[in-house]
PDB file of N, CA and C in Angstrom:
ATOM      1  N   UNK A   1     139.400 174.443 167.629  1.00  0.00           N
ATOM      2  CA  UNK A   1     138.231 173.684 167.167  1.00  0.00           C
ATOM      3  C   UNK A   1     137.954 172.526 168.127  1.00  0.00           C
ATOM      4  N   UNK A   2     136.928 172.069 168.352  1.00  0.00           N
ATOM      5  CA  UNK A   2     136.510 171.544 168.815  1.00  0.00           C
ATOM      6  C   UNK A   2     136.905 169.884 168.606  1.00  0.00           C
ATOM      7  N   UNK A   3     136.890 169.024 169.660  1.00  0.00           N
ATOM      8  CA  UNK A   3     136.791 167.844 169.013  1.00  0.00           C
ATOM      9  C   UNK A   3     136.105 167.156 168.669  1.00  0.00           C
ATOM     10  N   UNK A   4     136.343 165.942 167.495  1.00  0.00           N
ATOM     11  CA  UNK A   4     134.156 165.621 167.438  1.00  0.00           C
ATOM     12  C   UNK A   4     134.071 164.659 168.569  1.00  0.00           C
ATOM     13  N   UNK A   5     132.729 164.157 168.551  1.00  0.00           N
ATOM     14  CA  UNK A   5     132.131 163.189 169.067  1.00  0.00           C
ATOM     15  C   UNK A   5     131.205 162.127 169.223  1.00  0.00           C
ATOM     16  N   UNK A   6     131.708 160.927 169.785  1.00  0.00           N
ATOM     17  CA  UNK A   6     131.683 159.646 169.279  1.00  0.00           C
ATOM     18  C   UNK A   6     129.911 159.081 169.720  1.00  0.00           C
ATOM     19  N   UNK A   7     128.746 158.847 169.255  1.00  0.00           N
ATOM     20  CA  UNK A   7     127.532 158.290 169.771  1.00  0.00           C
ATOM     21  C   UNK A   7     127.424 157.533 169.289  1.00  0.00           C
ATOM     22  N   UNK A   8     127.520 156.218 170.762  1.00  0.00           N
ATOM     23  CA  UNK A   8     127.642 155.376 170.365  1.00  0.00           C
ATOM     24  C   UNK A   8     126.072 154.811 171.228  1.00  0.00           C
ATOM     25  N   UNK A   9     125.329 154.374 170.910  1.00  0.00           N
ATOM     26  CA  UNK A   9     123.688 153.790 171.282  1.00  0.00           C
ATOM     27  C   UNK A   9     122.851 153.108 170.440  1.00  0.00           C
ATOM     28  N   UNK A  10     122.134 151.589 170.846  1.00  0.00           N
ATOM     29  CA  UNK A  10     121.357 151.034 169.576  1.00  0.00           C
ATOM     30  C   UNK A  10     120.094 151.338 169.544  1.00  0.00           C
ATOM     31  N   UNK A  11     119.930 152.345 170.386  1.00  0.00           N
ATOM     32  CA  UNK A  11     118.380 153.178 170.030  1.00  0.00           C
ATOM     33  C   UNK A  11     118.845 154.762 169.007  1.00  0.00           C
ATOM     34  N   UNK A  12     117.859 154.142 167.837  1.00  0.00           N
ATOM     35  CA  UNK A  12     118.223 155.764 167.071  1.00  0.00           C
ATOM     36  C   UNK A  12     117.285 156.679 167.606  1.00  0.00           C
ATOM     37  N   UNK A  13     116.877 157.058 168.715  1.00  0.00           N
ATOM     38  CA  UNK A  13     116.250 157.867 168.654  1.00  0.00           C
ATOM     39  C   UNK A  13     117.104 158.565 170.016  1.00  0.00           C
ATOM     40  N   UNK A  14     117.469 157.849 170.707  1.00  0.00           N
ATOM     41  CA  UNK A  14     118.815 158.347 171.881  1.00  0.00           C
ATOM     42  C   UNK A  14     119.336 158.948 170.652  1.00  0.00           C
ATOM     43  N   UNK A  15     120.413 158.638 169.916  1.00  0.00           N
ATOM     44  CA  UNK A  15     121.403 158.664 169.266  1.00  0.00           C
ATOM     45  C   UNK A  15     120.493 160.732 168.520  1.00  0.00           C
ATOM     46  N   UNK A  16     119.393 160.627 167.611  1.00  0.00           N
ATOM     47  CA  UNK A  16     118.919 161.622 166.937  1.00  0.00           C
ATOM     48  C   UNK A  16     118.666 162.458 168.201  1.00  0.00           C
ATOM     49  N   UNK A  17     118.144 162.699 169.511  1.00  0.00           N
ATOM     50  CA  UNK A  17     118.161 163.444 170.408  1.00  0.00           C
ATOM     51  C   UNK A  17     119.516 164.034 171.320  1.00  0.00           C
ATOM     52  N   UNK A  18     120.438 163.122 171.350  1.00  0.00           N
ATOM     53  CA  UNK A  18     121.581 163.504 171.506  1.00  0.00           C
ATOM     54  C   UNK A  18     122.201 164.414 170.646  1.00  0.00           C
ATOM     55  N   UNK A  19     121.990 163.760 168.996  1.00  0.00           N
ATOM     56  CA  UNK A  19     122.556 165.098 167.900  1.00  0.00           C
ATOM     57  C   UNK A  19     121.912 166.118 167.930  1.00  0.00           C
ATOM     58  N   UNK A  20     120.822 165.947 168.005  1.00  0.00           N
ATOM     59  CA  UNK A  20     120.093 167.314 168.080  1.00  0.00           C
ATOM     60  C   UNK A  20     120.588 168.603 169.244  1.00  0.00           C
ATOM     61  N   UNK A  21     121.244 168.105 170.264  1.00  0.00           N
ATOM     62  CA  UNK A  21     121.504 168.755 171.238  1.00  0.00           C
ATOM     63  C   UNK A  21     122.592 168.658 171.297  1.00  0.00           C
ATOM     64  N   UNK A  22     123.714 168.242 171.059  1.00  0.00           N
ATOM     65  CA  UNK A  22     125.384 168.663 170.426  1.00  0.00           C
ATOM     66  C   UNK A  22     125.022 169.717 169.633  1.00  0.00           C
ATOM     67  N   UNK A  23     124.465 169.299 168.365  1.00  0.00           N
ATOM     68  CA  UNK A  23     124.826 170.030 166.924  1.00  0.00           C
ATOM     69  C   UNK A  23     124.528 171.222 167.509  1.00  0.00           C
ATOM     70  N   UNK A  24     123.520 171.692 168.424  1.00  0.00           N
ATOM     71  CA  UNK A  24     122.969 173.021 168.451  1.00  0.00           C
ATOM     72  C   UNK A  24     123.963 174.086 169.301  1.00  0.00           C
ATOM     73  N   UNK A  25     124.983 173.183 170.163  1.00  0.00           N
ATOM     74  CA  UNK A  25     126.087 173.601 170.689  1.00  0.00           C
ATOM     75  C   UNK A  25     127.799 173.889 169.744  1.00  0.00           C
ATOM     76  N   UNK A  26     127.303 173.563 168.783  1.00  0.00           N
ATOM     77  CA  UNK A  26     128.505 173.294 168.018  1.00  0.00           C
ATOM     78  C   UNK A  26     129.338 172.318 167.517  1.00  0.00           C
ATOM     79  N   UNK A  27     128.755 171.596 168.217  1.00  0.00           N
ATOM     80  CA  UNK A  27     129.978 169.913 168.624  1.00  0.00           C
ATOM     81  C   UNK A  27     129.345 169.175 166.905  1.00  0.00           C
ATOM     82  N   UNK A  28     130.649 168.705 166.666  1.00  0.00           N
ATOM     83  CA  UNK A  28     130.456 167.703 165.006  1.00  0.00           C
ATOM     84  C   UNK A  28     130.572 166.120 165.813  1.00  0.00           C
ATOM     85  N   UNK A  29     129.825 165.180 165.157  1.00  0.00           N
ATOM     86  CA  UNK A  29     129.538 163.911 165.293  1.00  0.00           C
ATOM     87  C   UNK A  29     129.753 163.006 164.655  1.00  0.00           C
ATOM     88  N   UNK A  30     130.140 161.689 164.953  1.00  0.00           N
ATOM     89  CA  UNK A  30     130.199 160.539 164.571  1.00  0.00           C
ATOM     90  C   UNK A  30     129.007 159.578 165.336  1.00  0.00           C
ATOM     91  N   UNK A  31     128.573 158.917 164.802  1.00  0.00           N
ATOM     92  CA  UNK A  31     127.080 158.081 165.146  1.00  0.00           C
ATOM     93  C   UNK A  31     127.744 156.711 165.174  1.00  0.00           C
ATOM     94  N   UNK A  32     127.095 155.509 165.879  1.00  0.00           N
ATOM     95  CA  UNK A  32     126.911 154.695 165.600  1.00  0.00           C
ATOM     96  C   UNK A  32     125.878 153.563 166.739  1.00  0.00           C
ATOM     97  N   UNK A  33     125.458 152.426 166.097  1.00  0.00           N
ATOM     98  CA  UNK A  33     124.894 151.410 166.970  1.00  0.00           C
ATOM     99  C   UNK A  33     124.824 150.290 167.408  1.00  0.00           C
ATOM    100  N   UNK A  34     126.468 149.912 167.003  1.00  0.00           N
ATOM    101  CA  UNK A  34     127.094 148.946 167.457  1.00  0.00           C
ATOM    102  C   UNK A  34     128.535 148.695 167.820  1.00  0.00           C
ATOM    103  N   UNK A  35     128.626 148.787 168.992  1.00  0.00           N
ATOM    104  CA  UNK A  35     129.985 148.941 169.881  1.00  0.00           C
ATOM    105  C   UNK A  35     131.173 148.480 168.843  1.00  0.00           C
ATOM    106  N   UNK A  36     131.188 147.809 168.077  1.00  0.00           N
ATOM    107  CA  UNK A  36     132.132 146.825 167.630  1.00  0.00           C
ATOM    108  C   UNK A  36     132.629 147.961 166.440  1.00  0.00           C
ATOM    109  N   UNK A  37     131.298 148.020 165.795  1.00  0.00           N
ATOM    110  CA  UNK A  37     131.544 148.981 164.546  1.00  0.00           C
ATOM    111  C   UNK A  37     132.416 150.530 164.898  1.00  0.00           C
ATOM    112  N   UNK A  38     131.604 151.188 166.744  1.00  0.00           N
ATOM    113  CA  UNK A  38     132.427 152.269 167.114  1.00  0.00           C
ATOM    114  C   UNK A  38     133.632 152.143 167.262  1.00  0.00           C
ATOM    115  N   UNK A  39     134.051 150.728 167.880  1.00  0.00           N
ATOM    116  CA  UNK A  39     135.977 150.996 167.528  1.00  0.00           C
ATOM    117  C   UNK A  39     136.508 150.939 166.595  1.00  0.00           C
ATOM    118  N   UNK A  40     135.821 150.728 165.588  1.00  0.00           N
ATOM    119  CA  UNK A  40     136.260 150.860 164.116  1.00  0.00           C
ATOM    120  C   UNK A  40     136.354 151.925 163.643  1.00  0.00           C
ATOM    121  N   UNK A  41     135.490 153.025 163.963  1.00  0.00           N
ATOM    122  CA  UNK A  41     135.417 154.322 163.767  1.00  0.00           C
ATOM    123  C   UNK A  41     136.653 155.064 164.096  1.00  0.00           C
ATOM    124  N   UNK A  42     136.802 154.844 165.746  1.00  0.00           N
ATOM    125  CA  UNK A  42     137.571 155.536 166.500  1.00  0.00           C
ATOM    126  C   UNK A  42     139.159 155.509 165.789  1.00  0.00           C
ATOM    127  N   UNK A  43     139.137 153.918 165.554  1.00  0.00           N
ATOM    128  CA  UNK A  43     140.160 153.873 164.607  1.00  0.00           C
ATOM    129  C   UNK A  43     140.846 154.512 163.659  1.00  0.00           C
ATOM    130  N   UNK A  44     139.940 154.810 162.814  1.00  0.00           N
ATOM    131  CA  UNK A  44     139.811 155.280 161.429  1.00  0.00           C
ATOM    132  C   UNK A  44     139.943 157.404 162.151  1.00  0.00           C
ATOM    133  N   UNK A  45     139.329 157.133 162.855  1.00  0.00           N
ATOM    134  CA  UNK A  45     138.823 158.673 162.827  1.00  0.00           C
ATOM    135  C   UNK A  45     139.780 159.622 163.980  1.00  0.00           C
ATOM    136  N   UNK A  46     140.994 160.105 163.661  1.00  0.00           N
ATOM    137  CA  UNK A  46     142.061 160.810 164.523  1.00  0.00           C
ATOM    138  C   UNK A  46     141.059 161.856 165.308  1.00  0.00           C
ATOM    139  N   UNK A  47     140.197 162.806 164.628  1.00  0.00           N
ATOM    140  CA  UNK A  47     139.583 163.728 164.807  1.00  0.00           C
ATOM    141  C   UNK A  47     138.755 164.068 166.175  1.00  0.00           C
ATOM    142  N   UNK A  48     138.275 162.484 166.461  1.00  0.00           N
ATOM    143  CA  UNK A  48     137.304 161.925 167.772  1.00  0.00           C
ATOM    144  C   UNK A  48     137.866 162.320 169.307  1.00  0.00           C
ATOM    145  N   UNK A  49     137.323 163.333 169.783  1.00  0.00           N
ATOM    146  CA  UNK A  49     137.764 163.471 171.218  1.00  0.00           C
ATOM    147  C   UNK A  49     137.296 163.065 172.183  1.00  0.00           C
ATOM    148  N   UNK A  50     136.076 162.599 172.617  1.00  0.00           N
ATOM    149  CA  UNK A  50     134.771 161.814 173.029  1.00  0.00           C
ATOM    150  C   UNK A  50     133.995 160.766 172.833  1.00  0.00           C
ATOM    151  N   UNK A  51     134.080 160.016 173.606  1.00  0.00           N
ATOM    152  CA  UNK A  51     133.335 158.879 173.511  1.00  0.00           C
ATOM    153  C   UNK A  51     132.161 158.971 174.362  1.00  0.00           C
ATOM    154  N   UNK A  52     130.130 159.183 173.617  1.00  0.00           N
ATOM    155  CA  UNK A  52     129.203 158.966 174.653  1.00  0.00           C
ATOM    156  C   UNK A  52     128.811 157.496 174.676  1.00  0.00           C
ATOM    157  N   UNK A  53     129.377 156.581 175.511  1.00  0.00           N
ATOM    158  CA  UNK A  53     128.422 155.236 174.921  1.00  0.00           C
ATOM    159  C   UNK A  53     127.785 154.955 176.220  1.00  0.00           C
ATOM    160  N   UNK A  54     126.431 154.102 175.188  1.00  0.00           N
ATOM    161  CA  UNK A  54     125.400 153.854 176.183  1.00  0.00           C
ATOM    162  C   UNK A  54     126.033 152.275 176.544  1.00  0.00           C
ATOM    163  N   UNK A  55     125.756 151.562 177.974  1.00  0.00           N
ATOM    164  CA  UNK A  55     126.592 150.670 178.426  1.00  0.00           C
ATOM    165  C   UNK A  55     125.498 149.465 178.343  1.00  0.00           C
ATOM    166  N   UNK A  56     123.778 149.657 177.456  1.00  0.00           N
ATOM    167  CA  UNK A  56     123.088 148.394 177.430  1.00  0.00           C
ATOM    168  C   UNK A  56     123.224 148.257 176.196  1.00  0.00           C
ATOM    169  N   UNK A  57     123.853 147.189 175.112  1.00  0.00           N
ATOM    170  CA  UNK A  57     123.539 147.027 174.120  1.00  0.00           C
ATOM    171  C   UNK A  57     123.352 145.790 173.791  1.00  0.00           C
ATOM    172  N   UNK A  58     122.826 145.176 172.988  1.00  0.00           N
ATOM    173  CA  UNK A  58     123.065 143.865 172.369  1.00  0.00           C
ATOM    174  C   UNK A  58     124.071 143.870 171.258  1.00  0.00           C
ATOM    175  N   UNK A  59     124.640 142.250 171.175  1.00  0.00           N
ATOM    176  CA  UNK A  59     125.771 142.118 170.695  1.00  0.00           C
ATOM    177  C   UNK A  59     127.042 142.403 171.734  1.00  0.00           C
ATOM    178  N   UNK A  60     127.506 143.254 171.736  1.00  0.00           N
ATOM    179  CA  UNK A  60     128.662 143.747 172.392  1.00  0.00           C
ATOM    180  C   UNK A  60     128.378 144.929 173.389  1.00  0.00           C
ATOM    181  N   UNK A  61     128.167 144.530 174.958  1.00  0.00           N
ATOM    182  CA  UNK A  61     127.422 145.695 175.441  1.00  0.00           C
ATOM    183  C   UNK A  61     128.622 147.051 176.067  1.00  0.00           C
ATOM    184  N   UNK A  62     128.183 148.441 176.398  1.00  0.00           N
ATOM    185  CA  UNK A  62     129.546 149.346 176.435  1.00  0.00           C
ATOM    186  C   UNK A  62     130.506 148.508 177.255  1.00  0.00           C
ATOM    187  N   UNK A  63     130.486 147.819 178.639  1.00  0.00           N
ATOM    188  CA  UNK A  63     131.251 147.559 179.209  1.00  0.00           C
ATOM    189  C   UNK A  63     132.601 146.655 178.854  1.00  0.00           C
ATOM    190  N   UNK A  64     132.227 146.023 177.747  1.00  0.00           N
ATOM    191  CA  UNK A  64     133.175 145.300 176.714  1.00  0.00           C
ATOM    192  C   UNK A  64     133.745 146.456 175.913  1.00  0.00           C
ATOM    193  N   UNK A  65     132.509 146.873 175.591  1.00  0.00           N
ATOM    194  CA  UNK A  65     133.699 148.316 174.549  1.00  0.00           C
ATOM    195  C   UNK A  65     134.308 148.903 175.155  1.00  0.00           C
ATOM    196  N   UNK A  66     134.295 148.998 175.504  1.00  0.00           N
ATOM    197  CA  UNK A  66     135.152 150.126 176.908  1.00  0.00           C
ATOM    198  C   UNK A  66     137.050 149.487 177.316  1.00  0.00           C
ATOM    199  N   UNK A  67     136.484 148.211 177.812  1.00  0.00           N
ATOM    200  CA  UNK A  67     137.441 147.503 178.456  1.00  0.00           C
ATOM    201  C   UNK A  67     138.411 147.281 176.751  1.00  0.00           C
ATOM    202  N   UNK A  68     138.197 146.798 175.791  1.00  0.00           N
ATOM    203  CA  UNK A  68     138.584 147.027 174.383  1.00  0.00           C
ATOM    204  C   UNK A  68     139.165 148.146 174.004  1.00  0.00           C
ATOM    205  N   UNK A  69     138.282 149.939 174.093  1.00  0.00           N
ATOM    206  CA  UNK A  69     138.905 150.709 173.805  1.00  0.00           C
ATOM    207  C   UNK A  69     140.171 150.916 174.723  1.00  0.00           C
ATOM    208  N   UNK A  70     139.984 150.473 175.993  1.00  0.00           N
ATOM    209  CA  UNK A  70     141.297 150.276 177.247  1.00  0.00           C
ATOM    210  C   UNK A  70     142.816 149.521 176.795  1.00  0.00           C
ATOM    211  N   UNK A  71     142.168 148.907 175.754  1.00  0.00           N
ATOM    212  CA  UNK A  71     143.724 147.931 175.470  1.00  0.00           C
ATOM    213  C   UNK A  71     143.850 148.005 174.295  1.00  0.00           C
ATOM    214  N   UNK A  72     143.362 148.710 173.215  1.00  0.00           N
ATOM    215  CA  UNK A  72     144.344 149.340 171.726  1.00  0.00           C
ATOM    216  C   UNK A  72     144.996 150.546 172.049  1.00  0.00           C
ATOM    217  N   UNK A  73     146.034 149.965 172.260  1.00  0.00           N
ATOM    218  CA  UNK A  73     147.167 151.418 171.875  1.00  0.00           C
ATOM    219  C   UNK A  73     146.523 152.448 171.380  1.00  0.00           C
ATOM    220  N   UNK A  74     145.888 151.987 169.875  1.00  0.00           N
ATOM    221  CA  UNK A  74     146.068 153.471 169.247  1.00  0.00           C
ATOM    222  C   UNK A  74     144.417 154.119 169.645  1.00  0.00           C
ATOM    223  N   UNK A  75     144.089 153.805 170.687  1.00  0.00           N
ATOM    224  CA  UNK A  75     142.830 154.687 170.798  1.00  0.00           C
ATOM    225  C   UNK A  75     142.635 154.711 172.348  1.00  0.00           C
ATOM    226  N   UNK A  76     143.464 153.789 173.328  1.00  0.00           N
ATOM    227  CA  UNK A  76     143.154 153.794 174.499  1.00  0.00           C
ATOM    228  C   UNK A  76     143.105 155.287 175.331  1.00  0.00           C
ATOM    229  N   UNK A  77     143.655 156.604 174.485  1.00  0.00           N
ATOM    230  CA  UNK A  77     143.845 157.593 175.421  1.00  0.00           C
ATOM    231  C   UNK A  77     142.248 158.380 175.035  1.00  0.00           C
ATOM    232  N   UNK A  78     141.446 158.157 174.608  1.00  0.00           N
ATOM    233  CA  UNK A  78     140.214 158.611 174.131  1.00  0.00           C
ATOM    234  C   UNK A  78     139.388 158.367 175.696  1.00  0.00           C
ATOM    235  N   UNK A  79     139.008 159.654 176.293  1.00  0.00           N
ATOM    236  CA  UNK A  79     137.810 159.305 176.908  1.00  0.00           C
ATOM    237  C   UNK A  79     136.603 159.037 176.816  1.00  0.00           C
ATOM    238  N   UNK A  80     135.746 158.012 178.022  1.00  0.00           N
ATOM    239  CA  UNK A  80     134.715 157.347 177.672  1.00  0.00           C
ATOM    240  C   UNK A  80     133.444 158.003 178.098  1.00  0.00           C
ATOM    241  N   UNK A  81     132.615 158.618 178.079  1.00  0.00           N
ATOM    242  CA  UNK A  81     131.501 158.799 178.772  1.00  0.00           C
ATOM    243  C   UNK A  81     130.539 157.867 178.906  1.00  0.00           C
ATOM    244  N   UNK A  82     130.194 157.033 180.011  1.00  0.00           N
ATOM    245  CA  UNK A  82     129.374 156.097 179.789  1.00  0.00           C
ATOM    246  C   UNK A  82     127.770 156.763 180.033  1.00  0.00           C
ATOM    247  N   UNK A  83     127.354 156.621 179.109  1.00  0.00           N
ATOM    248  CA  UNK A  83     125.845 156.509 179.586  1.00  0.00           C
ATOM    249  C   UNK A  83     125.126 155.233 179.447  1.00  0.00           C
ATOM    250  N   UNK A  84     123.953 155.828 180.652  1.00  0.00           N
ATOM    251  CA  UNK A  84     123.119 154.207 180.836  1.00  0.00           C
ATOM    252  C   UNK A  84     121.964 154.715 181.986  1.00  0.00           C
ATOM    253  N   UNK A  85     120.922 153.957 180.968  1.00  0.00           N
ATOM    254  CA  UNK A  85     119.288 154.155 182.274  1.00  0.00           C
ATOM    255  C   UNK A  85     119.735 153.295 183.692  1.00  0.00           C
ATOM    256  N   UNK A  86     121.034 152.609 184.229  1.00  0.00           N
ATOM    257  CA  UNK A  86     120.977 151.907 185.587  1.00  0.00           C
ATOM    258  C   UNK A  86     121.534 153.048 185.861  1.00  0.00           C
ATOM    259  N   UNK A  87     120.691 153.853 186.938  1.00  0.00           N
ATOM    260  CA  UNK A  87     121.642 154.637 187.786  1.00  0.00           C
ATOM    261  C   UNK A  87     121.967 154.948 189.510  1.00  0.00           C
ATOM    262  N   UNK A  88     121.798 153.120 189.810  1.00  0.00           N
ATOM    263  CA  UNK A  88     122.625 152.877 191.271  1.00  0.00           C
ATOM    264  C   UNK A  88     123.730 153.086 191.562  1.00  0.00           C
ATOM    265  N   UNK A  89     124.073 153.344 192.583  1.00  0.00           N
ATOM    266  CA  UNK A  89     125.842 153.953 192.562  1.00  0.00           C
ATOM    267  C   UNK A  89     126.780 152.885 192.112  1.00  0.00           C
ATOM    268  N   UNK A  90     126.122 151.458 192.595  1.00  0.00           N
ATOM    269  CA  UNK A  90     127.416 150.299 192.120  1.00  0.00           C
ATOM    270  C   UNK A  90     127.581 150.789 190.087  1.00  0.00           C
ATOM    271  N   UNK A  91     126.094 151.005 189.880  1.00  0.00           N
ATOM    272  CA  UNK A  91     126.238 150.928 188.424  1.00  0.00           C
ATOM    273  C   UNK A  91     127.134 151.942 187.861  1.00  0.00           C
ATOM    274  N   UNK A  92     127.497 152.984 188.644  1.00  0.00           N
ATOM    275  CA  UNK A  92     128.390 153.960 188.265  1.00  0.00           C
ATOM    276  C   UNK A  92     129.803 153.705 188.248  1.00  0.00           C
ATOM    277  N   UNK A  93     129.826 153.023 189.486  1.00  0.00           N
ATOM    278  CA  UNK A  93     131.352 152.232 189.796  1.00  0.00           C
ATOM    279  C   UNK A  93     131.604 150.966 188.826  1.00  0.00           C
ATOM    280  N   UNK A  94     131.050 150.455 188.326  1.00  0.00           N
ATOM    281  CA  UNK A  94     131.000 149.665 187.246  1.00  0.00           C
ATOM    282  C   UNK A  94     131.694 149.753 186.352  1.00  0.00           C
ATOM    283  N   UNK A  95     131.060 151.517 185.838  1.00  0.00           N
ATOM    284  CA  UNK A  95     131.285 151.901 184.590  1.00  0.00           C
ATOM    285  C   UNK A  95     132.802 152.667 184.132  1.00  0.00           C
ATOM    286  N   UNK A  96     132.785 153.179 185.529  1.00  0.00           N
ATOM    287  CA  UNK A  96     133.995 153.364 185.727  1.00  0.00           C
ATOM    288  C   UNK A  96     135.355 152.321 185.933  1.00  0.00           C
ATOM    289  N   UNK A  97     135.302 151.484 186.283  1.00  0.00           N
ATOM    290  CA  UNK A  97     135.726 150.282 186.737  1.00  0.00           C
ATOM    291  C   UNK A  97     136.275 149.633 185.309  1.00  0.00           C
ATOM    292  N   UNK A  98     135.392 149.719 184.313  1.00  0.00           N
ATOM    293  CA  UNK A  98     135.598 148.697 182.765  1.00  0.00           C
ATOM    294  C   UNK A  98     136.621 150.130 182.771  1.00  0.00           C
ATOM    295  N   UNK A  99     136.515 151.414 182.581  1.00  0.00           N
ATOM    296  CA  UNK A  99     137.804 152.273 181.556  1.00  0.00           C
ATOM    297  C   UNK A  99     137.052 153.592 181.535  1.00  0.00           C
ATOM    298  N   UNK A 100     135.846 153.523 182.009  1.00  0.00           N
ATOM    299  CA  UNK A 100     134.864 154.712 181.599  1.00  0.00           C
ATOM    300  C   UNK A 100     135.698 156.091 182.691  1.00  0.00           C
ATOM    301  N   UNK A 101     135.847 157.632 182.123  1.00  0.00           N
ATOM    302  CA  UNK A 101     136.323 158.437 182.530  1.00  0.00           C
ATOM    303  C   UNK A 101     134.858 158.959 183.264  1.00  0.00           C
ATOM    304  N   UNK A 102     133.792 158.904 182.943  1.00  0.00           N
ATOM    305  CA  UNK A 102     132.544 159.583 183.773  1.00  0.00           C
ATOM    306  C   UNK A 102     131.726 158.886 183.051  1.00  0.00           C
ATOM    307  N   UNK A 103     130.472 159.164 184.018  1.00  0.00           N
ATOM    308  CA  UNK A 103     129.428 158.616 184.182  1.00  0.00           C
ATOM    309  C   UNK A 103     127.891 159.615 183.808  1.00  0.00           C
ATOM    310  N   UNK A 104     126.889 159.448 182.699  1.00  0.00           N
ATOM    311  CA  UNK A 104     125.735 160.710 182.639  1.00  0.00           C
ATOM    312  C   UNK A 104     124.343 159.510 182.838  1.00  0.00           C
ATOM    313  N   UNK A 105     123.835 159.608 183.594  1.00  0.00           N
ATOM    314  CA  UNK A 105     122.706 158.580 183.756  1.00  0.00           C
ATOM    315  C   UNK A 105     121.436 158.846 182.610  1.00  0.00           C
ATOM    316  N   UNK A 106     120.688 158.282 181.743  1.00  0.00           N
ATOM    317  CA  UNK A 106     119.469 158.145 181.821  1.00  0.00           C
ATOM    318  C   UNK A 106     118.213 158.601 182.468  1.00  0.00           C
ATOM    319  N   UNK A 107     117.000 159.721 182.302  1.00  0.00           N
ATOM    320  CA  UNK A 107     117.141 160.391 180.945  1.00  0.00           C
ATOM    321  C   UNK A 107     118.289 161.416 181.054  1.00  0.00           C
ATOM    322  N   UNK A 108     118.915 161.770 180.004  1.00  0.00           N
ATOM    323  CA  UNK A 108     119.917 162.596 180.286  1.00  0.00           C
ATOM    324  C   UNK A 108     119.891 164.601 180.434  1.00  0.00           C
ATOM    325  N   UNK A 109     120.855 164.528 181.320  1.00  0.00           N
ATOM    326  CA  UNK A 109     120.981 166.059 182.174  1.00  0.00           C
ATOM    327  C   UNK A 109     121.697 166.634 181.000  1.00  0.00           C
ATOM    328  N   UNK A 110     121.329 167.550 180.517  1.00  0.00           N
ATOM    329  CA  UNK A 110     122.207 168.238 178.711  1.00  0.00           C
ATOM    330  C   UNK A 110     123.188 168.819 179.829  1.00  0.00           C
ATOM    331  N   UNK A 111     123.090 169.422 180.489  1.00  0.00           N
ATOM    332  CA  UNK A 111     124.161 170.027 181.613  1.00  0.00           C
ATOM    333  C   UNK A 111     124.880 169.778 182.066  1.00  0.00           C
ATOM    334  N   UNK A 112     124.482 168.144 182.704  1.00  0.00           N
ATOM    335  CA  UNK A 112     125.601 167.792 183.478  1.00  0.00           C
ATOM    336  C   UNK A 112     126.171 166.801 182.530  1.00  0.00           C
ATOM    337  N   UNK A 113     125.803 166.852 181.144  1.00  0.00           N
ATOM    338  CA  UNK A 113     126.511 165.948 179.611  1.00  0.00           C
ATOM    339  C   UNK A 113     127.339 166.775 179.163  1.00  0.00           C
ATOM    340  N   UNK A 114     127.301 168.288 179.535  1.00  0.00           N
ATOM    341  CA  UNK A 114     128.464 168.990 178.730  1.00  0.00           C
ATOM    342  C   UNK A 114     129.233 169.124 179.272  1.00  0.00           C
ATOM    343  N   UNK A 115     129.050 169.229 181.268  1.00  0.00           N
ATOM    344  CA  UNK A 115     130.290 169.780 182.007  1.00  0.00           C
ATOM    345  C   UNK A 115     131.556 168.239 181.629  1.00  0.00           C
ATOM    346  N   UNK A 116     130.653 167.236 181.196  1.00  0.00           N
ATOM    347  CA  UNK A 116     131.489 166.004 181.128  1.00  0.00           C
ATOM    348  C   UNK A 116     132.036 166.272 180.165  1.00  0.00           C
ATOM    349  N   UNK A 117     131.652 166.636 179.036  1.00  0.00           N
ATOM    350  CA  UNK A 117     132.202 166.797 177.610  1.00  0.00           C
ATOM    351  C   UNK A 117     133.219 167.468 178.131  1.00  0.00           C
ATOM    352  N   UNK A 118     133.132 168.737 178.109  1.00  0.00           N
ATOM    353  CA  UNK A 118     134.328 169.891 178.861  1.00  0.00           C
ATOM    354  C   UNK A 118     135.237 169.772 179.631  1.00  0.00           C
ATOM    355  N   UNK A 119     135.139 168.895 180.499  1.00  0.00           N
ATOM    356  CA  UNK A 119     136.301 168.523 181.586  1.00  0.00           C
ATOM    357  C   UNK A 119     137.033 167.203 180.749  1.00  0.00           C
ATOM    358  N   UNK A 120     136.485 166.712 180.047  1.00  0.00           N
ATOM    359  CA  UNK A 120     137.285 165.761 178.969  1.00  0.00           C
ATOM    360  C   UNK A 120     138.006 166.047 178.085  1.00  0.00           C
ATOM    361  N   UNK A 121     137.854 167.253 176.903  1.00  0.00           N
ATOM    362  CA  UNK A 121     138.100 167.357 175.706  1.00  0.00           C
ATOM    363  C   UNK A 121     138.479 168.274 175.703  1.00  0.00           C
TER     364      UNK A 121
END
């Protein structure tokens, strides 16, 4: 079985276009739209094999979540997928840089979002 996966973005309409295009692949989901609340999830939720977070948010933006999910024990081995509309190469190295395992830019490639899923999970 599959593992689920984590959407994490404070636009619901990223977040409903993303499910729409998991669910139709199979993949089960956890939602959310605020970084703080997703490590709470991750917490709670053994099941989670994936993390998609988008890296602009208000409040707590991914690059904090990230560097966070990096230093709890009990969730640091969870990979990160960062997504994000900056897609200069520093911005990739960035993302990688906070804890992020890969990088899917803005608007997003469903293709090159699953080979990430897949080589992760």
């Amino acid at each position: 079985m599959q593992k689920k996966i984590l959407i994490v973005d404070d636009d619901p309409r990223n977040i409903f276009a993303l499910k729409l295009t998991l669910k139709a692949r199979g993949f089960q989901m956890e939602t959310s739209v605020m970084a703080q609340e997703a490590i709470e999830i991750l917490k709670s939720d053994p099941e989670i094999g994936v993390v998609l977070m988008d890296m602009m948010m208000p409040d707590m933006d991914g690059y904090e979540a990230v560097k966070i999910i990096r230093q709890t024990p009990s969730i640091q081995h969870i990979p990160v997928i960062a997504v994000t509309a900056q897609a200069m190469e520093e911005d990739r190295q960035k993302c990688l840089d906070a804890g992020a395992q890969d990088y899917v830019k803005k608007p997003i490639d469903v293709d090159k979002l699953l080979t990430a899923i897949e080589k992760l999970s």
